[in-house]
N, C-alpha and C. Protein backbone atom coordinates (compact mmCIF):
# COMPACT_ATOMS: atom_id res chain seq x y z
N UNK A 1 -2.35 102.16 -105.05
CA UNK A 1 -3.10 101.58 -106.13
C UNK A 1 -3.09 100.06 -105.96
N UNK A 2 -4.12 99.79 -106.42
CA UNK A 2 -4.14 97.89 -106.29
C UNK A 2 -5.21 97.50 -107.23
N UNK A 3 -4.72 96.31 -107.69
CA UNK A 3 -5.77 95.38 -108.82
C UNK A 3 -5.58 93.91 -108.46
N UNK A 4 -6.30 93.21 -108.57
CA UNK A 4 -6.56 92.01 -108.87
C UNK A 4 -6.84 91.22 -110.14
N UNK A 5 -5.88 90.57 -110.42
CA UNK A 5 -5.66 90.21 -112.17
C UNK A 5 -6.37 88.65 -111.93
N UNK A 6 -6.31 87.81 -112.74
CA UNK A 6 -7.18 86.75 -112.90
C UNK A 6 -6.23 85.60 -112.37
N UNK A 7 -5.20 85.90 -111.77
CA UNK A 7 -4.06 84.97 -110.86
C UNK A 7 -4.57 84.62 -109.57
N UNK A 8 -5.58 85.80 -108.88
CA UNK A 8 -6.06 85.76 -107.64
C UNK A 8 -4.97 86.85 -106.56
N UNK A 9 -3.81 86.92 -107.28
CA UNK A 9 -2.83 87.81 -106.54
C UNK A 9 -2.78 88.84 -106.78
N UNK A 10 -3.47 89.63 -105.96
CA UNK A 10 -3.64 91.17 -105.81
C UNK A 10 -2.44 91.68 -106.40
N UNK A 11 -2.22 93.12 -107.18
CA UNK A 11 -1.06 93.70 -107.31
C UNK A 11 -1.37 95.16 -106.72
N UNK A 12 -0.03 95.31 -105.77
CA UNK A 12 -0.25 96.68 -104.79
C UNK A 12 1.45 97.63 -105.27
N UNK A 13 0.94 98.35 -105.75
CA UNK A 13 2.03 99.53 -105.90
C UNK A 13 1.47 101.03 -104.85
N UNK A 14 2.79 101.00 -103.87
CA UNK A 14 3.20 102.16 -103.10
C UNK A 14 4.35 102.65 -103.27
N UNK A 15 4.01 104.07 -103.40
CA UNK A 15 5.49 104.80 -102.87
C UNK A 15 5.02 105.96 -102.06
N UNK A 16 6.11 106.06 -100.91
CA UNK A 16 6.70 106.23 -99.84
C UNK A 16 7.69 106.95 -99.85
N UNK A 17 7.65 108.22 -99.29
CA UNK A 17 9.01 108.92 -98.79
C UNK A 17 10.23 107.99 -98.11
N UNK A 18 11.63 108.45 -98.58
CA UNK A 18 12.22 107.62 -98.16
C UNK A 18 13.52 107.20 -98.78
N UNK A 19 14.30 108.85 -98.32
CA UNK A 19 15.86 108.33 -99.21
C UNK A 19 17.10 108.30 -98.56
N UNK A 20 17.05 108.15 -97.51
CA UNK A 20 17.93 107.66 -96.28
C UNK A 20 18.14 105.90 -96.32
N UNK A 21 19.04 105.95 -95.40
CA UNK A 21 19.15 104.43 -95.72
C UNK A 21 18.37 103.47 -94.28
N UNK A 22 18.36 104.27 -93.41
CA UNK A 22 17.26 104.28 -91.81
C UNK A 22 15.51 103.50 -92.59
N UNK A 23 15.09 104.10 -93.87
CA UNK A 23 14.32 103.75 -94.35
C UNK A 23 13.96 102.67 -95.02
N UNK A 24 15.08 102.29 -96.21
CA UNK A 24 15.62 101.40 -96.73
C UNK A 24 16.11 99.98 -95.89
N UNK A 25 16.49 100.07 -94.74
CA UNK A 25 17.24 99.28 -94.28
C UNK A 25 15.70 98.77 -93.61
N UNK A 26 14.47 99.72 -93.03
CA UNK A 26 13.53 99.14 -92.74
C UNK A 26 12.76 98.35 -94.06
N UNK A 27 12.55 98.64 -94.77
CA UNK A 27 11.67 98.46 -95.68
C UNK A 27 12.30 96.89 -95.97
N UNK A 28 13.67 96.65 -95.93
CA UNK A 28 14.09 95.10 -96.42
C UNK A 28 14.22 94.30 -95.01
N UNK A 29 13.80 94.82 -93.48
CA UNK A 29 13.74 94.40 -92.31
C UNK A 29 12.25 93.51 -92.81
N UNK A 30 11.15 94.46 -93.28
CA UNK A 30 10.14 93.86 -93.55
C UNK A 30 9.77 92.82 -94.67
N UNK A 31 10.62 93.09 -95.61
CA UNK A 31 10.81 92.25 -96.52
C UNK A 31 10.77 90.38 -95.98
N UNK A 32 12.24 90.85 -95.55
CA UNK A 32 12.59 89.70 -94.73
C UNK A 32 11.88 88.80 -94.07
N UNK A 33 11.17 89.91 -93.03
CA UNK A 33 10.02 89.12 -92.17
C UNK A 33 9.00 88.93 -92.47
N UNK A 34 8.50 89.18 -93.58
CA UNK A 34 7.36 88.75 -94.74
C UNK A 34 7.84 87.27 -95.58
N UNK A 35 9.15 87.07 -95.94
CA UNK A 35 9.22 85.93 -97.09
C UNK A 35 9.16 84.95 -96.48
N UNK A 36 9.05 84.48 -95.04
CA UNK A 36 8.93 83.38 -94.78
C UNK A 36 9.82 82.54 -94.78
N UNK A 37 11.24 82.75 -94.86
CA UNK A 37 11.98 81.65 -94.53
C UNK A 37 12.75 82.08 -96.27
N UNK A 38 12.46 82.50 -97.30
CA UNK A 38 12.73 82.73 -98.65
C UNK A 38 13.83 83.41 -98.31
N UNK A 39 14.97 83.23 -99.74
CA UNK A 39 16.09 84.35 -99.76
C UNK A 39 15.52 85.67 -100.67
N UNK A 40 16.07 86.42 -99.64
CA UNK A 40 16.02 88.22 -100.09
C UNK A 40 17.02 88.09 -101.38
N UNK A 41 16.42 88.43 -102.68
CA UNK A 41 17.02 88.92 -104.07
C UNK A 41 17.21 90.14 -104.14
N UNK A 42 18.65 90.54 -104.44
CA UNK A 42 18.76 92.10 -104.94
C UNK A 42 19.04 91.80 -106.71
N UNK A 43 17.97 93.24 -106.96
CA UNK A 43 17.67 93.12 -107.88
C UNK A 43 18.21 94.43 -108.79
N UNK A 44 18.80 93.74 -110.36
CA UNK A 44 19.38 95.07 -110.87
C UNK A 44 18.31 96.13 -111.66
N UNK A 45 19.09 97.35 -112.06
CA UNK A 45 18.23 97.73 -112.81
C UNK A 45 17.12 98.24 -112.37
N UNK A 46 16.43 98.90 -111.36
CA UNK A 46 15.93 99.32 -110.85
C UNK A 46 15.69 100.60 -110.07
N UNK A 47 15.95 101.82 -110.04
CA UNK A 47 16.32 102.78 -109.39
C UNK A 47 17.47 102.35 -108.85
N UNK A 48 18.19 103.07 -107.63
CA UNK A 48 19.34 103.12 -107.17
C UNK A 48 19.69 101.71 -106.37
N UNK A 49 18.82 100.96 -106.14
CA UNK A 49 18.79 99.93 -105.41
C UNK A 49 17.34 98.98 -105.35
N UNK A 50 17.47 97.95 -105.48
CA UNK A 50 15.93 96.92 -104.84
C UNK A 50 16.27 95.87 -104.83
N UNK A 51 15.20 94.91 -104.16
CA UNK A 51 15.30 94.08 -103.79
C UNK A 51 14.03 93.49 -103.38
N UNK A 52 13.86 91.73 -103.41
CA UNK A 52 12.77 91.12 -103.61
C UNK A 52 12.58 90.12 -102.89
N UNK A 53 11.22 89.32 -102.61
CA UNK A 53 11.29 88.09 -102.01
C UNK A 53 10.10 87.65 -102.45
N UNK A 54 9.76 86.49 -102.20
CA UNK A 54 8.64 85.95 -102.79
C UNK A 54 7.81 86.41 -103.99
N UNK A 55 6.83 87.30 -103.30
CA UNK A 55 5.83 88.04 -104.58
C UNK A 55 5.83 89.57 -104.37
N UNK A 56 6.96 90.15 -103.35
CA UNK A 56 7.47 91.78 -103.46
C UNK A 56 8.59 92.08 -103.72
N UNK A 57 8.64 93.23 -104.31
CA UNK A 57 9.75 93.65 -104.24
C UNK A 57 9.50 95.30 -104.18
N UNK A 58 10.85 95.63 -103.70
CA UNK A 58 11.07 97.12 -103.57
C UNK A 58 12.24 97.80 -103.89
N UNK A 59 11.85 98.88 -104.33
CA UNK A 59 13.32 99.88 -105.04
C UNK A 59 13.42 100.97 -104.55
N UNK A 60 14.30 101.36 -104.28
CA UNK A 60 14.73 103.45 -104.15
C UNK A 60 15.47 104.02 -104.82
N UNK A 61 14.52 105.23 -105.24
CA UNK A 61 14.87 105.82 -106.47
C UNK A 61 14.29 107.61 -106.52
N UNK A 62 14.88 108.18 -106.59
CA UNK A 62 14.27 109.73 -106.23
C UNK A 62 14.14 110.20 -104.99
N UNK A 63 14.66 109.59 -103.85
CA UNK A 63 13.78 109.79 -102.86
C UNK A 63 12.73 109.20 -102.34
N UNK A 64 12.08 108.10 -102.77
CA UNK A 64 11.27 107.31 -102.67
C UNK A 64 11.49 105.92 -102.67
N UNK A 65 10.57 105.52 -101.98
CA UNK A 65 10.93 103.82 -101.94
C UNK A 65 9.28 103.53 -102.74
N UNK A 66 9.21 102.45 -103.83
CA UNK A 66 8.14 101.77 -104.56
C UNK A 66 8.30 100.35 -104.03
N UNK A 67 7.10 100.30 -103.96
CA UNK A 67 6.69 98.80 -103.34
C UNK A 67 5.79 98.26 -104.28
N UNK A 68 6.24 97.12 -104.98
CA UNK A 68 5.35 96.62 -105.85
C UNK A 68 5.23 95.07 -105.11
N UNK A 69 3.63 94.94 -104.74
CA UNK A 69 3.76 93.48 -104.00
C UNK A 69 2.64 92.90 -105.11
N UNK A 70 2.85 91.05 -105.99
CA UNK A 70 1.58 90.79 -106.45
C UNK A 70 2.27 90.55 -107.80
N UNK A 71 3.22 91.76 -108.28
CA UNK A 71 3.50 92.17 -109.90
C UNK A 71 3.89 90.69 -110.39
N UNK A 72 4.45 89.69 -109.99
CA UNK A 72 5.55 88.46 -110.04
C UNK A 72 4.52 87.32 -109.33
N UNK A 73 3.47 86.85 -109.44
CA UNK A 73 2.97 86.07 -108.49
C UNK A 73 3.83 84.57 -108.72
N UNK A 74 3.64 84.20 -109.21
CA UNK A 74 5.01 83.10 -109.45
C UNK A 74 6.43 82.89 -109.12
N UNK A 75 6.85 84.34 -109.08
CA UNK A 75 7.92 84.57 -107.93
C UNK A 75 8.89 83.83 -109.12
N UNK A 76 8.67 82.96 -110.00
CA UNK A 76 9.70 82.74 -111.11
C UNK A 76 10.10 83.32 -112.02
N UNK A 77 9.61 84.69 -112.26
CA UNK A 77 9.83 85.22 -113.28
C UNK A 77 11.40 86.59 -113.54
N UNK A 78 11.68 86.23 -112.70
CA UNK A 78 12.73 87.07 -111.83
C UNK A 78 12.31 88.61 -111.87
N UNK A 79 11.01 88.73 -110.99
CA UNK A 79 10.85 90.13 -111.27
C UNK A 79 10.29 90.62 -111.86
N UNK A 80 10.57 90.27 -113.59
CA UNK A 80 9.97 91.30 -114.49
C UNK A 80 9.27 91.71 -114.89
N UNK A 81 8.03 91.65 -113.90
CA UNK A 81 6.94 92.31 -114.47
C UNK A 81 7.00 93.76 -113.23
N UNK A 82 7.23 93.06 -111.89
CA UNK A 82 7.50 93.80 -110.98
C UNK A 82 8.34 95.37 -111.15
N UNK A 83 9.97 94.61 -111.89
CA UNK A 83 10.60 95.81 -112.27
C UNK A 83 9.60 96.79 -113.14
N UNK A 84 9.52 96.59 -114.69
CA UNK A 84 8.92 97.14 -115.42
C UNK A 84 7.66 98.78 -114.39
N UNK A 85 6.96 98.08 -113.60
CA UNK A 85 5.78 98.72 -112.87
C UNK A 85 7.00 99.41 -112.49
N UNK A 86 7.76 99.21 -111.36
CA UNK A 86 8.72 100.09 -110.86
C UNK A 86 9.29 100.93 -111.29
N UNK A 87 9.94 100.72 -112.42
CA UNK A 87 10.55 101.67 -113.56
C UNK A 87 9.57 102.79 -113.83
N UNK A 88 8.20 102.15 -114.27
CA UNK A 88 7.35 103.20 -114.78
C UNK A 88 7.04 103.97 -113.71
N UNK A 89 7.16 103.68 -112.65
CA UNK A 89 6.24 104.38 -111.57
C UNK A 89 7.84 105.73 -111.04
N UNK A 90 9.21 104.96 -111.32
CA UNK A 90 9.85 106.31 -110.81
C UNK A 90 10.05 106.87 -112.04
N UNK A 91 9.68 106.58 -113.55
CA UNK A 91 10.31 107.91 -114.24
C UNK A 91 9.31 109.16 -114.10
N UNK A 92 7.86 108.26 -113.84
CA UNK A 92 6.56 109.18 -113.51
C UNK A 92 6.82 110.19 -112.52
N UNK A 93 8.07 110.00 -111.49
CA UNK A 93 8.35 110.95 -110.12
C UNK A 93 9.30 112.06 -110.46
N UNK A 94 8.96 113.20 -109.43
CA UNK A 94 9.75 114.36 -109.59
C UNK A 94 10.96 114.13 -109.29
């Protein structure tokens, strides 16, 4: 799913199989090499684990990894709009 809000910063929510840590450990490989030089935030409250950088972040939770990139375009908000989407998107999961 993806929208474009009136920020100009697209918001992209995926989830992805993915409850190993082989998965996880990729998913914050990419993180990483996406923020540009930014520190990787782990973030609470979120399924079993996440973590953020710039304007993504990602959680695992069910078996799944959610990728919310866009939710935070300001990247100051610590997250919380990001979490919130996340939250909603794993209680929505089996």
């Amino acid at each position: 799913c993806n929208y474009t809000p009136a920020s100009g910063v697209p918001l992209l929510v995926k989830v992805i199989q993915g409850s190993r840590d082989a998965p996880w450990n990729a998913r914050l490989q990419l993180l990483q090499e996406d923020a540009e030089g930014q520190a990787l935030t782990t973030i609470n409250g979120v399924g079993d684990r996440a973590a953020g950088t710039g304007t993504e972040m990602d959680a695992q939770a069910k078996g799944y990894i959610i990728i919310v990139s866009g939710g935070d375009p300001n990247s100051d908000t610590g997250f919380s709009h990001s979490r919130a989407v996340a939250n909603a998107v794993i209680t929505a999961l089996p």
